[in-house]
Protein backbone atom coordinates (compact mmCIF):
# COMPACT_ATOMS: atom_id res chain seq x y z
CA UNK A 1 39.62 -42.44 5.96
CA UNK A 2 37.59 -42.65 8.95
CA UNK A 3 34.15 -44.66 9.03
CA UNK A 4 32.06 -42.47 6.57
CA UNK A 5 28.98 -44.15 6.88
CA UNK A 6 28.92 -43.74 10.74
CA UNK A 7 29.40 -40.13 10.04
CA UNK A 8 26.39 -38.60 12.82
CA UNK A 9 24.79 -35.64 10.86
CA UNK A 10 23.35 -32.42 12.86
CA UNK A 11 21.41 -30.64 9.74
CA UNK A 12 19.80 -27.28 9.47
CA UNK A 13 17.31 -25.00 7.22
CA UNK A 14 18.75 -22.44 6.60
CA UNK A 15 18.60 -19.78 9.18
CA UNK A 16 17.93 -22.08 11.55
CA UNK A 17 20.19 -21.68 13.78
CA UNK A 18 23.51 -22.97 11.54
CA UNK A 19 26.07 -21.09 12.92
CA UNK A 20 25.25 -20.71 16.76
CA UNK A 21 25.34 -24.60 16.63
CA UNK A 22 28.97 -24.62 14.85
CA UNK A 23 30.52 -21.94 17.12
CA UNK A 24 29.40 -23.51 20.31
CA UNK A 25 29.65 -27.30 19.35
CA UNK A 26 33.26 -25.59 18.46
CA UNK A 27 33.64 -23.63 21.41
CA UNK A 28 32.74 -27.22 23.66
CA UNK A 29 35.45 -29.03 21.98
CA UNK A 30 38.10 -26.43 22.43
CA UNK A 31 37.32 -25.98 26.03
CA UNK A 32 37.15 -29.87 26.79
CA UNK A 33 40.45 -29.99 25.13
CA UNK A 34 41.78 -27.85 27.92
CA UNK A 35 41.44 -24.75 25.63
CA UNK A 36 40.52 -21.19 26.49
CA UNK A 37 38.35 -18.47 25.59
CA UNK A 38 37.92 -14.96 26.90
CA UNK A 39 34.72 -13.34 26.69
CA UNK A 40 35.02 -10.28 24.62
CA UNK A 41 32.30 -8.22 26.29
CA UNK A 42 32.76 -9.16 30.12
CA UNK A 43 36.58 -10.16 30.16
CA UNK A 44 35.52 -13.32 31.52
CA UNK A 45 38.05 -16.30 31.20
CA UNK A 46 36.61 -19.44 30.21
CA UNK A 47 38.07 -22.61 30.21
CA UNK A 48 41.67 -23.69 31.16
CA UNK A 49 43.58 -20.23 31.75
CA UNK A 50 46.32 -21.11 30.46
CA UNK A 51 45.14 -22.71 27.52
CA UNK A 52 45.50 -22.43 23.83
CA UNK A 53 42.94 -19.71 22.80
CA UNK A 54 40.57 -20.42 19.69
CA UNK A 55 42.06 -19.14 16.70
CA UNK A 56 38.89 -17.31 15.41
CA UNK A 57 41.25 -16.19 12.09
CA UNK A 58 41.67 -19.88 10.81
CA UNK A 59 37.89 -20.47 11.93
CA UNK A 60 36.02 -21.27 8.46
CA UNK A 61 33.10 -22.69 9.24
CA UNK A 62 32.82 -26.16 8.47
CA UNK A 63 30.92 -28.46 7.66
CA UNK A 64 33.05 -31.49 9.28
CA UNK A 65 34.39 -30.32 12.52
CA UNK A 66 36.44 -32.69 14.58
CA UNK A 67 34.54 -33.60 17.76
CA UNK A 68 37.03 -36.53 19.23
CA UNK A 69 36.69 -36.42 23.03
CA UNK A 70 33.50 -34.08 22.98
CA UNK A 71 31.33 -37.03 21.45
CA UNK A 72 32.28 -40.58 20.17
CA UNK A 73 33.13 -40.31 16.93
CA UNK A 74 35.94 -38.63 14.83
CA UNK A 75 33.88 -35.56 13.36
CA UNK A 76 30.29 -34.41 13.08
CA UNK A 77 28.61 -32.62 9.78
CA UNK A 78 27.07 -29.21 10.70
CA UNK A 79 25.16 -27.48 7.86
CA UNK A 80 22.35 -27.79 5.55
CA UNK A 81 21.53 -30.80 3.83
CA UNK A 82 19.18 -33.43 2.40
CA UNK A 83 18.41 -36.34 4.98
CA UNK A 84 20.92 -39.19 3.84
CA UNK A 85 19.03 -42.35 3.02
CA UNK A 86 16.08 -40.21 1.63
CA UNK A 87 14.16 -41.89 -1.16
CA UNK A 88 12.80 -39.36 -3.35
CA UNK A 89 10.17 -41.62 -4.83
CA UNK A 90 8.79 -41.21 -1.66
CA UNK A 91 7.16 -38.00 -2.97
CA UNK A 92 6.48 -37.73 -6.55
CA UNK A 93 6.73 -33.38 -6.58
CA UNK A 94 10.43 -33.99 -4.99
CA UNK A 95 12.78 -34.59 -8.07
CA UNK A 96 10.95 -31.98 -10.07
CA UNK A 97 11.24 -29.19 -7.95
CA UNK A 98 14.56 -27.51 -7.68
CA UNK A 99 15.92 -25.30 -4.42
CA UNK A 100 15.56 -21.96 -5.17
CA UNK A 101 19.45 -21.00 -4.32
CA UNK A 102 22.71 -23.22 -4.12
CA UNK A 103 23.65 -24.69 -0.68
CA UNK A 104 20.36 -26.61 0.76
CA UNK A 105 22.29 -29.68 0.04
CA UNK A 106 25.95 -30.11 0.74
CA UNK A 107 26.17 -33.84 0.85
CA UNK A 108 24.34 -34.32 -2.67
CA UNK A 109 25.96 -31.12 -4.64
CA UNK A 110 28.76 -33.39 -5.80
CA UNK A 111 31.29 -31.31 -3.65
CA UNK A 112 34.94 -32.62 -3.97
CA UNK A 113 34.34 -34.83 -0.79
CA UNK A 114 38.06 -35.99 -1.27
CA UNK A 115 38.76 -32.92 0.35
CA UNK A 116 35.98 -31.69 2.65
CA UNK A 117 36.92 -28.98 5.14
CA UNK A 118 37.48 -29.66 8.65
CA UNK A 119 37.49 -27.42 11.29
CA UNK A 120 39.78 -27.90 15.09
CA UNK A 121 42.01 -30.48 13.46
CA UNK A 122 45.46 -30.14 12.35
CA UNK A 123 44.47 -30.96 8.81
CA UNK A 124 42.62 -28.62 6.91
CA UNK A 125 40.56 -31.13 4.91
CA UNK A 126 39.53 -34.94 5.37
CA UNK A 127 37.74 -37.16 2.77
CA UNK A 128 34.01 -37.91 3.15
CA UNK A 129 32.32 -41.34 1.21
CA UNK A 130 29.10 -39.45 0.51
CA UNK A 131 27.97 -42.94 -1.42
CA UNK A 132 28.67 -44.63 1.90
CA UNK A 133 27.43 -42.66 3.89
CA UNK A 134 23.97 -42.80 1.77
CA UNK A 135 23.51 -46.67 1.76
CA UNK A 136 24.05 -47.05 5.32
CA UNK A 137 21.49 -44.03 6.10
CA UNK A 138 19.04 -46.14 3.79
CA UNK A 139 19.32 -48.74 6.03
CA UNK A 140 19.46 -47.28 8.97
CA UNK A 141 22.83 -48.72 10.32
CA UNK A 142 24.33 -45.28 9.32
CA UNK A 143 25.79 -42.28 12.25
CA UNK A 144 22.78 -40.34 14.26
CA UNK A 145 21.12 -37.47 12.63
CA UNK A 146 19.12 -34.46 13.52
CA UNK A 147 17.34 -31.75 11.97
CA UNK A 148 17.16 -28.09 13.28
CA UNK A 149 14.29 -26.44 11.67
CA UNK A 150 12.50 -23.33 12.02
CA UNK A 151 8.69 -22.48 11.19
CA UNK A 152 8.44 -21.92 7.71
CA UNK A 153 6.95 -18.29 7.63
CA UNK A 154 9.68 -16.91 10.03
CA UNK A 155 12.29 -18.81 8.33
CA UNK A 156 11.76 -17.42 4.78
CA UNK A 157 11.33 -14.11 6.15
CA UNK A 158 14.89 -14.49 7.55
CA UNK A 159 16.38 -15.91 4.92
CA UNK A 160 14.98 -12.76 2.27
CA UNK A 161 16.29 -10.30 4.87
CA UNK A 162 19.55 -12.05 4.84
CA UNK A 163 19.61 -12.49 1.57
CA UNK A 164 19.24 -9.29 0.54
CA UNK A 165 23.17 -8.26 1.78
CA UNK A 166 24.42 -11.31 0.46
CA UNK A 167 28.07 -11.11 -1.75
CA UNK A 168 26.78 -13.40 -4.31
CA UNK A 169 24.24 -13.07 -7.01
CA UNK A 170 22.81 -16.25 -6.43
CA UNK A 171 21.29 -15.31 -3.35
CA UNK A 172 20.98 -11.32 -3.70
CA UNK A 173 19.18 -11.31 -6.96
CA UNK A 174 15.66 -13.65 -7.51
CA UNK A 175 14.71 -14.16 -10.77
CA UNK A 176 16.78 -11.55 -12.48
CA UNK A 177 15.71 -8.77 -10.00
CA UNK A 178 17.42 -7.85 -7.43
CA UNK A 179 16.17 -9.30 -3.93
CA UNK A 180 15.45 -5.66 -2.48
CA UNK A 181 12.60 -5.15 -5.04
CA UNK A 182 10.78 -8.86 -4.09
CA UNK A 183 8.00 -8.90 -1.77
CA UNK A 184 7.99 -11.70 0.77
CA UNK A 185 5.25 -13.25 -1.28
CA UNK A 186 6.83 -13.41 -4.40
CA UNK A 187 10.09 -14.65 -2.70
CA UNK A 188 7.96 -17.77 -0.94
CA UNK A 189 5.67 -18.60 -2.84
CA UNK A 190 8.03 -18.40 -5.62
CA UNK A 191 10.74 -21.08 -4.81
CA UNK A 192 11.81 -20.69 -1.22
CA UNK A 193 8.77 -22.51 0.19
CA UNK A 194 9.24 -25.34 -1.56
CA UNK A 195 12.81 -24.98 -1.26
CA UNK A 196 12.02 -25.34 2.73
CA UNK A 197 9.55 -28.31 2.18
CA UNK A 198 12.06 -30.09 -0.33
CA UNK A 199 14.45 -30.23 2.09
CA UNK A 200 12.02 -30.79 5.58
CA UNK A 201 10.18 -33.61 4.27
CA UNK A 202 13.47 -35.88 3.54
CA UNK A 203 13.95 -35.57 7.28
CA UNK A 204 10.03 -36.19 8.43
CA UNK A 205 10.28 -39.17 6.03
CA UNK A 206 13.38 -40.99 7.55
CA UNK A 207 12.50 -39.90 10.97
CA UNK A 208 9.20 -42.18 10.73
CA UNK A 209 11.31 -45.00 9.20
CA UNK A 210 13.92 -44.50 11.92
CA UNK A 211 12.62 -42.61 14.74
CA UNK A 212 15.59 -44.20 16.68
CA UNK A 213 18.36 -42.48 14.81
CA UNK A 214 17.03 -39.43 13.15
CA UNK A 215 15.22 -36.80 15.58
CA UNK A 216 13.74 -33.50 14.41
CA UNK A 217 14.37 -29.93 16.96
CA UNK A 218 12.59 -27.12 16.41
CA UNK A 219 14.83 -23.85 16.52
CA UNK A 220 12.06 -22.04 18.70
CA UNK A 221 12.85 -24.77 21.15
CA UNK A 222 16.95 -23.95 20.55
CA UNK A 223 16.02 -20.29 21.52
CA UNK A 224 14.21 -20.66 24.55
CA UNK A 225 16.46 -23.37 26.20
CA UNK A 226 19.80 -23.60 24.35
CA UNK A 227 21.83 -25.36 26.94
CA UNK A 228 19.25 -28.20 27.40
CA UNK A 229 18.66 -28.49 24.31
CA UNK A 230 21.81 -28.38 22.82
CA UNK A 231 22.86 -31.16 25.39
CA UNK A 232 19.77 -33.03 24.26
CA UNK A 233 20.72 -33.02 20.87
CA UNK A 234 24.71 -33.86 21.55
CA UNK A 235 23.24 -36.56 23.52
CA UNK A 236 21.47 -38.23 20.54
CA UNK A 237 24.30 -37.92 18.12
CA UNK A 238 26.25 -39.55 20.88
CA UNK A 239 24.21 -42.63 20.72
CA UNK A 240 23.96 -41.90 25.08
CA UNK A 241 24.26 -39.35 27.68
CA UNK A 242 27.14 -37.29 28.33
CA UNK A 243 28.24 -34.91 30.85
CA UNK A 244 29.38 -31.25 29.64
CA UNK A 245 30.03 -29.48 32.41
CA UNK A 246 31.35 -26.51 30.34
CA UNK A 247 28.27 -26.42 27.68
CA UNK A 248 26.93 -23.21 29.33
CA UNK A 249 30.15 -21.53 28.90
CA UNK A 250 30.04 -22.56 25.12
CA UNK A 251 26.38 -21.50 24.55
CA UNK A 252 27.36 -18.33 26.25
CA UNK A 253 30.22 -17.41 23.88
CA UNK A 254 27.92 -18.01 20.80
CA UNK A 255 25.43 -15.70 21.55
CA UNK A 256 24.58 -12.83 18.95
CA UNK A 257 25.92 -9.75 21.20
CA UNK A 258 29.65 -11.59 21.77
CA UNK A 259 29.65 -13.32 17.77
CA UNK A 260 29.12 -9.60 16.77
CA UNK A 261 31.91 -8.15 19.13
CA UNK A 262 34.13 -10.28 17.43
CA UNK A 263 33.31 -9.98 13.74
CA UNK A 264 34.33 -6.39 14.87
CA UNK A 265 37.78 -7.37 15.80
CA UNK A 266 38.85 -9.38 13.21
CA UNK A 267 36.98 -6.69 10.92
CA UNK A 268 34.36 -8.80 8.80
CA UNK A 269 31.52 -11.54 9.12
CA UNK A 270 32.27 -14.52 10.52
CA UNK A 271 30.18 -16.41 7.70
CA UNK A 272 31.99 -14.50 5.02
CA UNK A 273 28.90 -13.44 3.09
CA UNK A 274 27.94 -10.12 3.98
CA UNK A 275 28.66 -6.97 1.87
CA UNK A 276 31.27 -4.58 2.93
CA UNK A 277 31.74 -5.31 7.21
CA UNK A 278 28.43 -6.28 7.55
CA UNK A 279 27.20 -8.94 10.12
CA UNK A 280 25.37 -12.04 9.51
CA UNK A 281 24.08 -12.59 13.20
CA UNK A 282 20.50 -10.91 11.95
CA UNK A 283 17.24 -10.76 14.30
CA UNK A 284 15.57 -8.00 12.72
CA UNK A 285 13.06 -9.74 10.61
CA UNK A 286 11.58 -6.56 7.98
CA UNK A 287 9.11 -8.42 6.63
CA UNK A 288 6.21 -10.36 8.11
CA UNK A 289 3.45 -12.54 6.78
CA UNK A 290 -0.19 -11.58 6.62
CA UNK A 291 -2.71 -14.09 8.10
CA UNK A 292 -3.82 -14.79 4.49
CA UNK A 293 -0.69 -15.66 3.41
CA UNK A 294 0.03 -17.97 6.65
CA UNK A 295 -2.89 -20.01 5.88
CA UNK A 296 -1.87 -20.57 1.57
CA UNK A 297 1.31 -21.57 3.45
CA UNK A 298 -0.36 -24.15 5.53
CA UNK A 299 -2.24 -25.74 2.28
CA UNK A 300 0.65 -25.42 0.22
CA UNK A 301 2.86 -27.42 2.72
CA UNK A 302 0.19 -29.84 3.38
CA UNK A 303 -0.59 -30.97 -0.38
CA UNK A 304 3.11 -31.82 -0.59
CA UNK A 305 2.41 -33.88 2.39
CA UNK A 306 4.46 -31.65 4.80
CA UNK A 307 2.89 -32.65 8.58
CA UNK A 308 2.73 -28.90 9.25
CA UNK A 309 1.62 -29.94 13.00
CA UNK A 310 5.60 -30.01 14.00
CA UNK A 311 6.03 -26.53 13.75
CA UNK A 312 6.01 -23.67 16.38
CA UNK A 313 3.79 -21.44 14.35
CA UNK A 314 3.90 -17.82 15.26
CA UNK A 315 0.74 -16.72 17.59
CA UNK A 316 -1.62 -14.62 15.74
CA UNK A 317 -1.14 -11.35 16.86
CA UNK A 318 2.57 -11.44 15.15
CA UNK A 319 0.98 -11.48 11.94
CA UNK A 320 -0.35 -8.71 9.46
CA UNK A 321 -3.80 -7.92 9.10
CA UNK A 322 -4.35 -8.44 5.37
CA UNK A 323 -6.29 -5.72 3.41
């Protein structure tokens, strides 16, 4: 078992940027290994040419991915989850409110962490000591973490939209109805706003206590500069700086238009969730928030303590004129 409780942690809300950040941390490692991929759209060759090519077919996603030789440690966690170390007497509303769907919090779901899956290894799965890694996050001698995290009102807007096409009840239905009949309202300020702030404010808390270790991204900030910031953020989990030269090459293979082309070729989404051959790489957001609803948003987020000055709030001519 490696050292658990070093184990660096690169968390995300959901839709947040989850699965750009596992394809091209993935694509890095392959091509630093002396892999190679070829650019589905423009032919381009990139990496060693004569290479192994990245078996997109055995690709499952996660969440430990094996990052030896791309950063200093064995493997790296990429997906969503509670801040390890969190305390959640920190906030008295925290234990009694409840995530409005599964999968906000992989390493506290009492997964079998004997056998966690592991992608670009030649084992399939590789034990995690979630208990570990906890008590050294409380103490802050644990492995880096950071957050990626998107404004709430966009977020939840992109998570009902997504939702909406997902294969599983859990997520497609919302309270007994299915999600295609729920307004945006309904949908956040009926759980998944306070799903969002459950999960943010374990972060903002152990960021203050550790500002050292744990460091929070905005995803707006992803968008506009993904190389430099994906390099800023591989350079915290590394613990120092590290040259990539081939980081642009990775960011540009994960980009929606090239992820899309080759959901297409192997015939289905690469996250596995969508109905029928549908694609999960979504930026058509079909609902947006009123200015009236931005602002109960704000409060709401506030009174749980929420320091709603760290997000990129949309400008106000992307909202709705209420009635």
């Amino acid at each position: 078992m490696f050292a658990a409780y070093k184990l660096p942690v690169l968390s995300t809300i959901p839709r947040s940027g989850t699965w750009f950040l596992r394809y091209a941390v993935s694509f890095l490692c392959h091509l630093e290994a002396g892999g190679r991929i070829d650019d589905r759209l423009t032919g381009k060759i990139a990496g060693n040419p004569f290479g192994p090519r990245f078996d997109f077919g055995r690709f499952r996603g996660g969440p430990l991915f094996k990052v030896g030789g791309t950063l200093p440690v064995d493997h790296l966690f990429i997906g969503h989850t509670v801040c390890p170390g969190f305390e959640p007497e920190a906030a008295r509303w925290w234990a009694q409110t409840p995530f409005h769907v599964p999968g906000f919090d992989y390493l506290h779901e009492g997964m079998n962490y004997r056998h966690t899956p592991v992608e670009l290894a030649p084992y399939d799965y590789t034990p995690i000591d979630a208990k570990a890694l906890e008590k050294a996050a409380r103490k802050g001698t644990g492995g880096r973490i950071v957050l990626v995290y998107r404004n709430p009102l966009d977020q939840i807007s992109s998570y009902l939209h997504y939702s909406r096409e997902h294969v599983s009840l859990a997520y497609n239905a919302f309270r007994g109805r299915p999600l295609r009949s729920v307004s945006l309202r309904d949908y956040m300020f009926g759980g998944a706003l306070a799903s969002y702030a459950k999960q943010f404010i374990s972060f903002q808390q152990q960021a203050r206590r550790y500002p050292d270790l744990v460091r929070l991204v905005p995803y707006e900030q992803l968008v506009d500069r993904p190389v430099e910031m994906l390099a800023d953020i591989l350079d915290h989990l590394a613990g120092t700086p590290r040259d990539h030269a081939l980081l642009a090459d990775a960011v540009n293979l994960a980009r929606s238009d090239h992820m899309k082309a080759i959901e297409k070729e192997l015939g289905h989404s690469l996250d596995g969730t969508r109905m029928g051959r549908g694609s999960h790489i979504q930026r058509t957001r079909t609902d947006l928030p009123d200015t009236r609803m931005r602002d109960q948003a704000v409060a709401y987020l506030r009174l749980l303590g929420i320091d709603t000055g760290l997000f990129d709030w949309p400008t106000p001519h992307e909202f709705k004129v209420s009635a």
